[in-house]
PDB file of N, CA and C in Angstrom:
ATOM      1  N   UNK A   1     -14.186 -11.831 -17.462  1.00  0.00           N
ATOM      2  CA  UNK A   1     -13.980 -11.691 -16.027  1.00  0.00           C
ATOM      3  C   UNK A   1     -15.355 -11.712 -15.371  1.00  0.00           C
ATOM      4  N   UNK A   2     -15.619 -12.490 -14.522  1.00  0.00           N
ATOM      5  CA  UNK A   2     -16.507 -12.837 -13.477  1.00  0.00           C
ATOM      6  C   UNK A   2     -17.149 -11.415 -12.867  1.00  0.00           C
ATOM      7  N   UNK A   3     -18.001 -11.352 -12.067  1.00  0.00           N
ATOM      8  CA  UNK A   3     -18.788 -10.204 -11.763  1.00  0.00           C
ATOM      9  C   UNK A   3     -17.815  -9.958 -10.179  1.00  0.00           C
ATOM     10  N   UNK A   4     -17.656 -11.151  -9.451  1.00  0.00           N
ATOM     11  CA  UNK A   4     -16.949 -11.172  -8.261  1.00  0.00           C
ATOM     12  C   UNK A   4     -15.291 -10.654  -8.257  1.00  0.00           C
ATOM     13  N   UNK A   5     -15.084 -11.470  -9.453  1.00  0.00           N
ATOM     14  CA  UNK A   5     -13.604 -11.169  -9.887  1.00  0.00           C
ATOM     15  C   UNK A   5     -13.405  -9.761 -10.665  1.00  0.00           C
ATOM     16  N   UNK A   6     -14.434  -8.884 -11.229  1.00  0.00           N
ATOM     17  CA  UNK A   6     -14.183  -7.812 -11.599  1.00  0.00           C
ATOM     18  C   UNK A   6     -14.445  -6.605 -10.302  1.00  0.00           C
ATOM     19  N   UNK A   7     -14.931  -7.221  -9.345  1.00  0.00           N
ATOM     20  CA  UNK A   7     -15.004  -6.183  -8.201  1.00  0.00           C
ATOM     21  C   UNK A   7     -14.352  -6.174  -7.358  1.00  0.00           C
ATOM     22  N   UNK A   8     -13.819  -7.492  -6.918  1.00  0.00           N
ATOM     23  CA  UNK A   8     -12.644  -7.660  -6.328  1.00  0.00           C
ATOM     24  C   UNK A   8     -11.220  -7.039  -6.406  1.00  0.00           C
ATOM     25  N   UNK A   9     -11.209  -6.976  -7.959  1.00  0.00           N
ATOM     26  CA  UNK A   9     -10.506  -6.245  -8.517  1.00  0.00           C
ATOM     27  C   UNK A   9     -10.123  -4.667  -8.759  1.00  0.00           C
ATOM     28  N   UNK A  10     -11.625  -3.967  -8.543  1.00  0.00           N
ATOM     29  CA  UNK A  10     -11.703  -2.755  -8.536  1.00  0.00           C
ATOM     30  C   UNK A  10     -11.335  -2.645  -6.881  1.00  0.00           C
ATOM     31  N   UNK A  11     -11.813  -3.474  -5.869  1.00  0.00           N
ATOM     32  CA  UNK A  11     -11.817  -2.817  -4.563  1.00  0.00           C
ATOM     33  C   UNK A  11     -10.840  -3.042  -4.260  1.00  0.00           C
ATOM     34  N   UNK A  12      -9.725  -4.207  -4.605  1.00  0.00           N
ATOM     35  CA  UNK A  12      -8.177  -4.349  -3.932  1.00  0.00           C
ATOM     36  C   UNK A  12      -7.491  -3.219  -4.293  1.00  0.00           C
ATOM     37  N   UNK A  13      -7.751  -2.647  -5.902  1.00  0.00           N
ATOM     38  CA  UNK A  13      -7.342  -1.144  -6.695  1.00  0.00           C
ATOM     39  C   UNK A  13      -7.282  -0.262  -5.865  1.00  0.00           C
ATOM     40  N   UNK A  14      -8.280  -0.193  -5.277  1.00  0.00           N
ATOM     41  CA  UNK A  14      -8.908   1.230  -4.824  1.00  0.00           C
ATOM     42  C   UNK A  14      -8.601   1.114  -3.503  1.00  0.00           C
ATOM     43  N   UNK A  15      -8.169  -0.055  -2.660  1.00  0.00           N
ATOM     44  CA  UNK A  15      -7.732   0.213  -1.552  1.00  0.00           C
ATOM     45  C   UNK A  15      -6.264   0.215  -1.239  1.00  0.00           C
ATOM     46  N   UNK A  16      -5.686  -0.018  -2.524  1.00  0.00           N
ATOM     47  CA  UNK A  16      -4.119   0.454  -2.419  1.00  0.00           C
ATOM     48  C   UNK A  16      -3.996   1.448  -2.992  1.00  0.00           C
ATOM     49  N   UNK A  17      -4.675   2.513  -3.863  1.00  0.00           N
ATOM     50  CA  UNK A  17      -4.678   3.810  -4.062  1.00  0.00           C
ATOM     51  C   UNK A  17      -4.976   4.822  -2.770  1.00  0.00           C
ATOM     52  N   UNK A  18      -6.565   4.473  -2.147  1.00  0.00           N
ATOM     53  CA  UNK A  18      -6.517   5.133  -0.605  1.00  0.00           C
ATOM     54  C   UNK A  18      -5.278   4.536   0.463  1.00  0.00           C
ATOM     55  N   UNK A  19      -4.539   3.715   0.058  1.00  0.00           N
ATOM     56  CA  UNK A  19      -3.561   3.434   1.587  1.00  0.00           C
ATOM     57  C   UNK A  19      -2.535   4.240   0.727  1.00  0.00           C
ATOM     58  N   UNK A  20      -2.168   4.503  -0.387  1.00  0.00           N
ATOM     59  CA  UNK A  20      -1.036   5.295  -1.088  1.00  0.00           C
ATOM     60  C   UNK A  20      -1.620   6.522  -0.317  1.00  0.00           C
ATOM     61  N   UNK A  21      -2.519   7.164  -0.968  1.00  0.00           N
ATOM     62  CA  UNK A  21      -3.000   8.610  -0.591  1.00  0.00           C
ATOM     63  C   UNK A  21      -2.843   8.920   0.585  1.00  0.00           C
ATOM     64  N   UNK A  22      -3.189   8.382   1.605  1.00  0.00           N
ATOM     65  CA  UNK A  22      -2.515   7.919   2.662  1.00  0.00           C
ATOM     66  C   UNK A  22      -1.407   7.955   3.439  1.00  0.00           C
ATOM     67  N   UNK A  23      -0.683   7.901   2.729  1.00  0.00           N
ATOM     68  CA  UNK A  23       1.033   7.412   3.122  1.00  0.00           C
ATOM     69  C   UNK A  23       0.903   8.809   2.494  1.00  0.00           C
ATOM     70  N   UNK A  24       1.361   9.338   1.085  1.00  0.00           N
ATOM     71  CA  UNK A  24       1.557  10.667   0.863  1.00  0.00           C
ATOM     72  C   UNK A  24       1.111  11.891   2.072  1.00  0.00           C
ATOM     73  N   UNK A  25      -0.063  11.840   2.297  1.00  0.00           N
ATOM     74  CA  UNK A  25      -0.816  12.794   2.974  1.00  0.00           C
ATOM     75  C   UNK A  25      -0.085  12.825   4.105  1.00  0.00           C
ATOM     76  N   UNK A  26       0.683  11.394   5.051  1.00  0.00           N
ATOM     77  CA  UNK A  26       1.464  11.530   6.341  1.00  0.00           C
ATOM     78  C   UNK A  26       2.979  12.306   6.101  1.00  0.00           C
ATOM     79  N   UNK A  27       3.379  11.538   4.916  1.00  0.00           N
ATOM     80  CA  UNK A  27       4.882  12.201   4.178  1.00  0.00           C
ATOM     81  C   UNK A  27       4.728  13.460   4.293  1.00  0.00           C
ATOM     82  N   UNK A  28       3.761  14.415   3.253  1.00  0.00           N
ATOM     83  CA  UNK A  28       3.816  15.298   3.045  1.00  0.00           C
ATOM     84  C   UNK A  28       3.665  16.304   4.819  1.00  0.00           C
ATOM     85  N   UNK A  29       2.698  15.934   5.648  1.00  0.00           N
ATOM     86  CA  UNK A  29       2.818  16.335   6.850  1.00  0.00           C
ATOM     87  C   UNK A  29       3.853  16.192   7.859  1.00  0.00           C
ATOM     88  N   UNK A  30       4.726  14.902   7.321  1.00  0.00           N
ATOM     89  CA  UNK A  30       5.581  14.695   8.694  1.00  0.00           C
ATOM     90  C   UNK A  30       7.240  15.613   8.065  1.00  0.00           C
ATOM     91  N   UNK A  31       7.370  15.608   6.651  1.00  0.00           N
ATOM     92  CA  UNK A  31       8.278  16.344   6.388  1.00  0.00           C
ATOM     93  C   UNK A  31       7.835  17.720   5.900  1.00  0.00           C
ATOM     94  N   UNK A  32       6.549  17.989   6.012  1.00  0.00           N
ATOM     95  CA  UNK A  32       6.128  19.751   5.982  1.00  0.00           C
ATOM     96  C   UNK A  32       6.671  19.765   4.430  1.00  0.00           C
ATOM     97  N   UNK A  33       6.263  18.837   3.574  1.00  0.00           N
ATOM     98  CA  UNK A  33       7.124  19.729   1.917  1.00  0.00           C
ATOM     99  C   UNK A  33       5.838  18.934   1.671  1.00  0.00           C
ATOM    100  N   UNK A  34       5.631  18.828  -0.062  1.00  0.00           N
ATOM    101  CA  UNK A  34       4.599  18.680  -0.882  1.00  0.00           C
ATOM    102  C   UNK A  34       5.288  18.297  -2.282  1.00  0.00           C
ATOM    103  N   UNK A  35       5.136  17.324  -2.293  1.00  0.00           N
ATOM    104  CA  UNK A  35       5.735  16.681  -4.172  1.00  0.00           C
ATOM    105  C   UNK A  35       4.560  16.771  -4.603  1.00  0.00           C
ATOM    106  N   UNK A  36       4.313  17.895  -4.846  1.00  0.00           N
ATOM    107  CA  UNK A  36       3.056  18.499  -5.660  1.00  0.00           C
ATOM    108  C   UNK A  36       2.537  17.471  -6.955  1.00  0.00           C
ATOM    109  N   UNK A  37       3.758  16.866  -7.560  1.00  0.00           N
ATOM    110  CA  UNK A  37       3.327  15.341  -8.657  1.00  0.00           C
ATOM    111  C   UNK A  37       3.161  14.599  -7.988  1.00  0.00           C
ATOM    112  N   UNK A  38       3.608  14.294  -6.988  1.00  0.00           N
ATOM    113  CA  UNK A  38       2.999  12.857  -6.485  1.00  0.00           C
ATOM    114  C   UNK A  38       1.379  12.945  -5.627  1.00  0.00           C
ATOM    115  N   UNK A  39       1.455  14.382  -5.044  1.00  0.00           N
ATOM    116  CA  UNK A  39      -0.274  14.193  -4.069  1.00  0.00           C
ATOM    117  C   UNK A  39      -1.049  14.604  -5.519  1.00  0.00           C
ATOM    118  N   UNK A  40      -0.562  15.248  -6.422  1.00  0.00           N
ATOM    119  CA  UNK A  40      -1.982  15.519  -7.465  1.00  0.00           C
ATOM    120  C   UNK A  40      -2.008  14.210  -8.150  1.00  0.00           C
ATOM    121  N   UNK A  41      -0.988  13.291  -8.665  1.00  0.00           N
ATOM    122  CA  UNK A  41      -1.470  11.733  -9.169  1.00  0.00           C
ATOM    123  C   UNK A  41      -2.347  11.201  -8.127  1.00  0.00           C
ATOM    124  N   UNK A  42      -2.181  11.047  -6.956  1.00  0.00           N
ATOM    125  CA  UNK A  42      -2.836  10.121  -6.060  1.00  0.00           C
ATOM    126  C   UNK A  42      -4.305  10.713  -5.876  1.00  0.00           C
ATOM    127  N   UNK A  43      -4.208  12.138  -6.139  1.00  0.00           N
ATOM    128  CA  UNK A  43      -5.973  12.979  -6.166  1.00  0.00           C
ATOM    129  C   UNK A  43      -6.396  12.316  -7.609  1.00  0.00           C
ATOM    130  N   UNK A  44      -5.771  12.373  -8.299  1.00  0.00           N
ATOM    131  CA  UNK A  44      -6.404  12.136  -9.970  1.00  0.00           C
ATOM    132  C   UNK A  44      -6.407  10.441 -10.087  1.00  0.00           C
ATOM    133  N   UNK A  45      -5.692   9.824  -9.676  1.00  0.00           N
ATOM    134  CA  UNK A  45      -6.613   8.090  -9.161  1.00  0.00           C
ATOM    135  C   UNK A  45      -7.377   7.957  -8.250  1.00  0.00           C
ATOM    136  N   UNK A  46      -7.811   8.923  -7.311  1.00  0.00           N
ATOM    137  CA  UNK A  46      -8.829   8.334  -5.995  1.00  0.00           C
ATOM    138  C   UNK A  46      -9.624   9.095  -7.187  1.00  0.00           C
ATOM    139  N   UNK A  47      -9.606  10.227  -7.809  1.00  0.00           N
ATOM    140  CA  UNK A  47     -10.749  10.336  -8.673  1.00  0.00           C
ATOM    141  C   UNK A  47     -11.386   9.662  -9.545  1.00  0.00           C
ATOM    142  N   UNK A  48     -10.084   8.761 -10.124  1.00  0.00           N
ATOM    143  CA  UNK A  48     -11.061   7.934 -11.732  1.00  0.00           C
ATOM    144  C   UNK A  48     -11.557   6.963 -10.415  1.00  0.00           C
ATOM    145  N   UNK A  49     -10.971   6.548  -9.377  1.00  0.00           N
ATOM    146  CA  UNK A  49     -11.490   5.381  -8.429  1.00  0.00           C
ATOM    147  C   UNK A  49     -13.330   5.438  -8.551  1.00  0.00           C
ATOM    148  N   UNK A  50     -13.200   6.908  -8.078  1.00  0.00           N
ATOM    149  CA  UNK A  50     -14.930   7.265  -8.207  1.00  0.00           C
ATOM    150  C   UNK A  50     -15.482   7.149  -9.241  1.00  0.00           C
ATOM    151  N   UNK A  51     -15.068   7.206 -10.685  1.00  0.00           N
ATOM    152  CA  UNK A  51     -15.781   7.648 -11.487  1.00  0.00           C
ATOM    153  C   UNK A  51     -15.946   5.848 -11.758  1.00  0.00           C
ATOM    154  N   UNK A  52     -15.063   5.260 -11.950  1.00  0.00           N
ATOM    155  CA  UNK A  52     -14.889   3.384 -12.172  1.00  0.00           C
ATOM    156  C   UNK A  52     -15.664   3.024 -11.380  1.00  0.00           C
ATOM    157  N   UNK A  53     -16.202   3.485 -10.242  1.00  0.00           N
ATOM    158  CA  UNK A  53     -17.246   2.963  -9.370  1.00  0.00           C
ATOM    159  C   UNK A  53     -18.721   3.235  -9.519  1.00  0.00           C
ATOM    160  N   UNK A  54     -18.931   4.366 -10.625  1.00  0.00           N
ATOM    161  CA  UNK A  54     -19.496   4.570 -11.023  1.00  0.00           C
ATOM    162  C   UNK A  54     -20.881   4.247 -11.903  1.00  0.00           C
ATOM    163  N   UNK A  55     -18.943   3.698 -13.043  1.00  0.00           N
ATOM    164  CA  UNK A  55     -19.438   2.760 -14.045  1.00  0.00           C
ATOM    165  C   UNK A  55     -20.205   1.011 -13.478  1.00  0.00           C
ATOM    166  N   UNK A  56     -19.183   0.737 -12.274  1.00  0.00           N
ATOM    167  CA  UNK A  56     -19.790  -0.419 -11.996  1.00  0.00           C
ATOM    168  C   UNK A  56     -20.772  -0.636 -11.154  1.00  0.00           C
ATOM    169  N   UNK A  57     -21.684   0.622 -10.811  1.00  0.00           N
ATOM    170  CA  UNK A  57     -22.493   0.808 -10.165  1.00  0.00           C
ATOM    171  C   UNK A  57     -23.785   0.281 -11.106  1.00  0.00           C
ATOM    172  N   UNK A  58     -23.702   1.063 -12.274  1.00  0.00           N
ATOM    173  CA  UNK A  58     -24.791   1.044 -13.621  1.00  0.00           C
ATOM    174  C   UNK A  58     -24.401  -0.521 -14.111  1.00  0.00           C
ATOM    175  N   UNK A  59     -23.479  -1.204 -14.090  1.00  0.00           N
ATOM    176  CA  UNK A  59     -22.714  -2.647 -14.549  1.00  0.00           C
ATOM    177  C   UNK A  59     -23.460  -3.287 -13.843  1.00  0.00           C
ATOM    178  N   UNK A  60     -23.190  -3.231 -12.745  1.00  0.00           N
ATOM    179  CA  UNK A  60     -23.747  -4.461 -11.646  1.00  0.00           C
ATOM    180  C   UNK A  60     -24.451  -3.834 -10.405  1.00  0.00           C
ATOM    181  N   UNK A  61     -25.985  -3.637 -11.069  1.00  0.00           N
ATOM    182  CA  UNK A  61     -26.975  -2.708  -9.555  1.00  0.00           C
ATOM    183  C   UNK A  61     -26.977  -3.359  -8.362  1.00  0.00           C
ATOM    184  N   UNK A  62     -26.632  -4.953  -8.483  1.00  0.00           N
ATOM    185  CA  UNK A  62     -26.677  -5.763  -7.310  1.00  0.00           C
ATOM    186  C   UNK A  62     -25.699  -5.343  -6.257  1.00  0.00           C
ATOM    187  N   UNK A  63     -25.017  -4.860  -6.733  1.00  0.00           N
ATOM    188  CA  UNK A  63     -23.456  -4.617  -5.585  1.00  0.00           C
ATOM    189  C   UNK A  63     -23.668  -2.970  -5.532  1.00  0.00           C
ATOM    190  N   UNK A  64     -24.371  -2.360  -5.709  1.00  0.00           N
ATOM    191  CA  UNK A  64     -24.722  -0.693  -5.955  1.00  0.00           C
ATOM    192  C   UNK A  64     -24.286  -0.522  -4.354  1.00  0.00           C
ATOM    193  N   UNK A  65     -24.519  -0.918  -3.240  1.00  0.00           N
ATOM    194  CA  UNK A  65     -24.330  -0.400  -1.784  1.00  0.00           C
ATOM    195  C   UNK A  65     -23.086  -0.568  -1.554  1.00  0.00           C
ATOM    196  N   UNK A  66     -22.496  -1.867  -2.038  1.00  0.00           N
ATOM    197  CA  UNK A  66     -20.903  -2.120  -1.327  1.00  0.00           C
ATOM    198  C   UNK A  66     -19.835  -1.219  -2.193  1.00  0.00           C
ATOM    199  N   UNK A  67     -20.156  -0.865  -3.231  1.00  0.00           N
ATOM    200  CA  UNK A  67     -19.672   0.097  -3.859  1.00  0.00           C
ATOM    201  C   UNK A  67     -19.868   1.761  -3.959  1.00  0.00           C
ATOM    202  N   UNK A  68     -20.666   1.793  -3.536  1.00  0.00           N
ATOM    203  CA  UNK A  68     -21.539   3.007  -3.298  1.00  0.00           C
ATOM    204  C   UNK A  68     -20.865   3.763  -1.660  1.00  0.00           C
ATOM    205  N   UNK A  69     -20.752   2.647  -0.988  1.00  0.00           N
ATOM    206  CA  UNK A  69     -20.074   3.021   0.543  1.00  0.00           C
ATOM    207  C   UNK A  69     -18.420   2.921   0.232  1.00  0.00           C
ATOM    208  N   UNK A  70     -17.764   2.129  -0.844  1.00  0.00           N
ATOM    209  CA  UNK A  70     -16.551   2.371  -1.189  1.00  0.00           C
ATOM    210  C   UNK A  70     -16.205   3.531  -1.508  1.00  0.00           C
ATOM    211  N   UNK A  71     -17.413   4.153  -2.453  1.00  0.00           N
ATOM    212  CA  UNK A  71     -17.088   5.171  -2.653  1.00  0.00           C
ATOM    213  C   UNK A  71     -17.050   6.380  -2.253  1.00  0.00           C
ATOM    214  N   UNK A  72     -17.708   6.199  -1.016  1.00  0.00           N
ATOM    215  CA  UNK A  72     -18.109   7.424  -0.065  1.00  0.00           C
ATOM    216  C   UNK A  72     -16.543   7.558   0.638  1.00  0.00           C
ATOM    217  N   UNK A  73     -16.347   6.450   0.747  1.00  0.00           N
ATOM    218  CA  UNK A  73     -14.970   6.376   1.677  1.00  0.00           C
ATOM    219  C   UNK A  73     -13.974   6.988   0.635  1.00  0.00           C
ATOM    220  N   UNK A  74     -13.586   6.677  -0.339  1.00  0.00           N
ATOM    221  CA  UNK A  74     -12.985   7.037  -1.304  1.00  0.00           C
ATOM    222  C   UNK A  74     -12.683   8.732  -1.585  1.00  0.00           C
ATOM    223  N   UNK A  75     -14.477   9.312  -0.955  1.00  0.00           N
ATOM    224  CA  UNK A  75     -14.743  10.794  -1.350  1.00  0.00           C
ATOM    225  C   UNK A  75     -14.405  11.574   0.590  1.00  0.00           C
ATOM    226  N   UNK A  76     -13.878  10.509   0.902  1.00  0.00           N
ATOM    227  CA  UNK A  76     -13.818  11.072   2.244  1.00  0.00           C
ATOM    228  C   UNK A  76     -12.402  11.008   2.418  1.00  0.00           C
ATOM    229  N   UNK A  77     -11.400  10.465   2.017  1.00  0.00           N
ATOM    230  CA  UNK A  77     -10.311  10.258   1.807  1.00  0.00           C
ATOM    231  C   UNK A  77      -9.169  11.923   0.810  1.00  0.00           C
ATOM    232  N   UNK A  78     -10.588  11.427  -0.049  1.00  0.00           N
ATOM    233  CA  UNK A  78     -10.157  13.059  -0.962  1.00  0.00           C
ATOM    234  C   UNK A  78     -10.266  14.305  -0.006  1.00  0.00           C
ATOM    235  N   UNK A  79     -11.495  14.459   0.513  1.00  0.00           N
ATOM    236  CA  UNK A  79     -11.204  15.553   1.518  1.00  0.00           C
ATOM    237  C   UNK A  79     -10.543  15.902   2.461  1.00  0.00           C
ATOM    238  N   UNK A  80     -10.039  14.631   3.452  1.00  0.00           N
ATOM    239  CA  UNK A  80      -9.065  14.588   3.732  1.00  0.00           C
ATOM    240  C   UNK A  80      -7.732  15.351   3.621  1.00  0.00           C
ATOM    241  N   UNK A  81      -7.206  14.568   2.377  1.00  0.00           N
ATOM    242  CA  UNK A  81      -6.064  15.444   1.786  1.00  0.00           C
ATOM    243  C   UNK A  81      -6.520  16.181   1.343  1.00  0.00           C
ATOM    244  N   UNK A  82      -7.181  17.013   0.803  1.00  0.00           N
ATOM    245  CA  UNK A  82      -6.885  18.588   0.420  1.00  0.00           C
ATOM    246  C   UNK A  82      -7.434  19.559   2.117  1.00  0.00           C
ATOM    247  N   UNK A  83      -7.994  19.053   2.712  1.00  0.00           N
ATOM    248  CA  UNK A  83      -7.738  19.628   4.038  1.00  0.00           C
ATOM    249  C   UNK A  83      -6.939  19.989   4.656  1.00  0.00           C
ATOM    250  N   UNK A  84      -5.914  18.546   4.648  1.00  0.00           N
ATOM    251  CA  UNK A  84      -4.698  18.487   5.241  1.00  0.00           C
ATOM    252  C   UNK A  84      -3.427  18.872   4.796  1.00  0.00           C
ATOM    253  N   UNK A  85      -3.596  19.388   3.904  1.00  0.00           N
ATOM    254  CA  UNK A  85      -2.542  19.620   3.153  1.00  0.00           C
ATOM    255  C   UNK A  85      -2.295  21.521   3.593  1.00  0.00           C
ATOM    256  N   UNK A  86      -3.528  21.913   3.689  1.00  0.00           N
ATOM    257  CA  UNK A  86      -3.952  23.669   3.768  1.00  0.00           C
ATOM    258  C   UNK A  86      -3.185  23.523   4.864  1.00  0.00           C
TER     259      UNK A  86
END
């Protein structure tokens, strides 16, 4: 897999995990309940999200910023929901 095609790949990932997290975080607010399995899966993939961004940070230093700001967003997303959830 290509360097373009392996990031492409991570960022289409990772931006249908934050639009999931997303959608949960409104669910869980607009019906006031908590499927406690479903918002802790969607915390524990925006997490490996970070840690996979990580890895492809040290993979490919060239793309270190566009990934690096993915991932900020990613860590801003997490706070988010556990904010919103209190």
């Amino acid at each position: 897999m290509g360097i373009h095609d392996e990031l492409d790949h991570f960022l289409n990932k990772a931006q249908e995990i934050v639009d999931r997290g997303l959608d949960e975080l409104l669910d869980t607010k607009i019906i006031r309940e908590n499927d406690p399995s479903d918002y802790a899966y969607i915390q524990h993939q925006l997490y490996e999200l970070v840690v996979e961004a990580e890895e492809l940070m040290k993979k490919f230093p060239d793309q270190h910023e566009k990934l690096s700001e993915f991932q900020e967003k990613i860590k801003e997303i997490q706070e988010v929901m556990v904010k919103g959830i209190y």
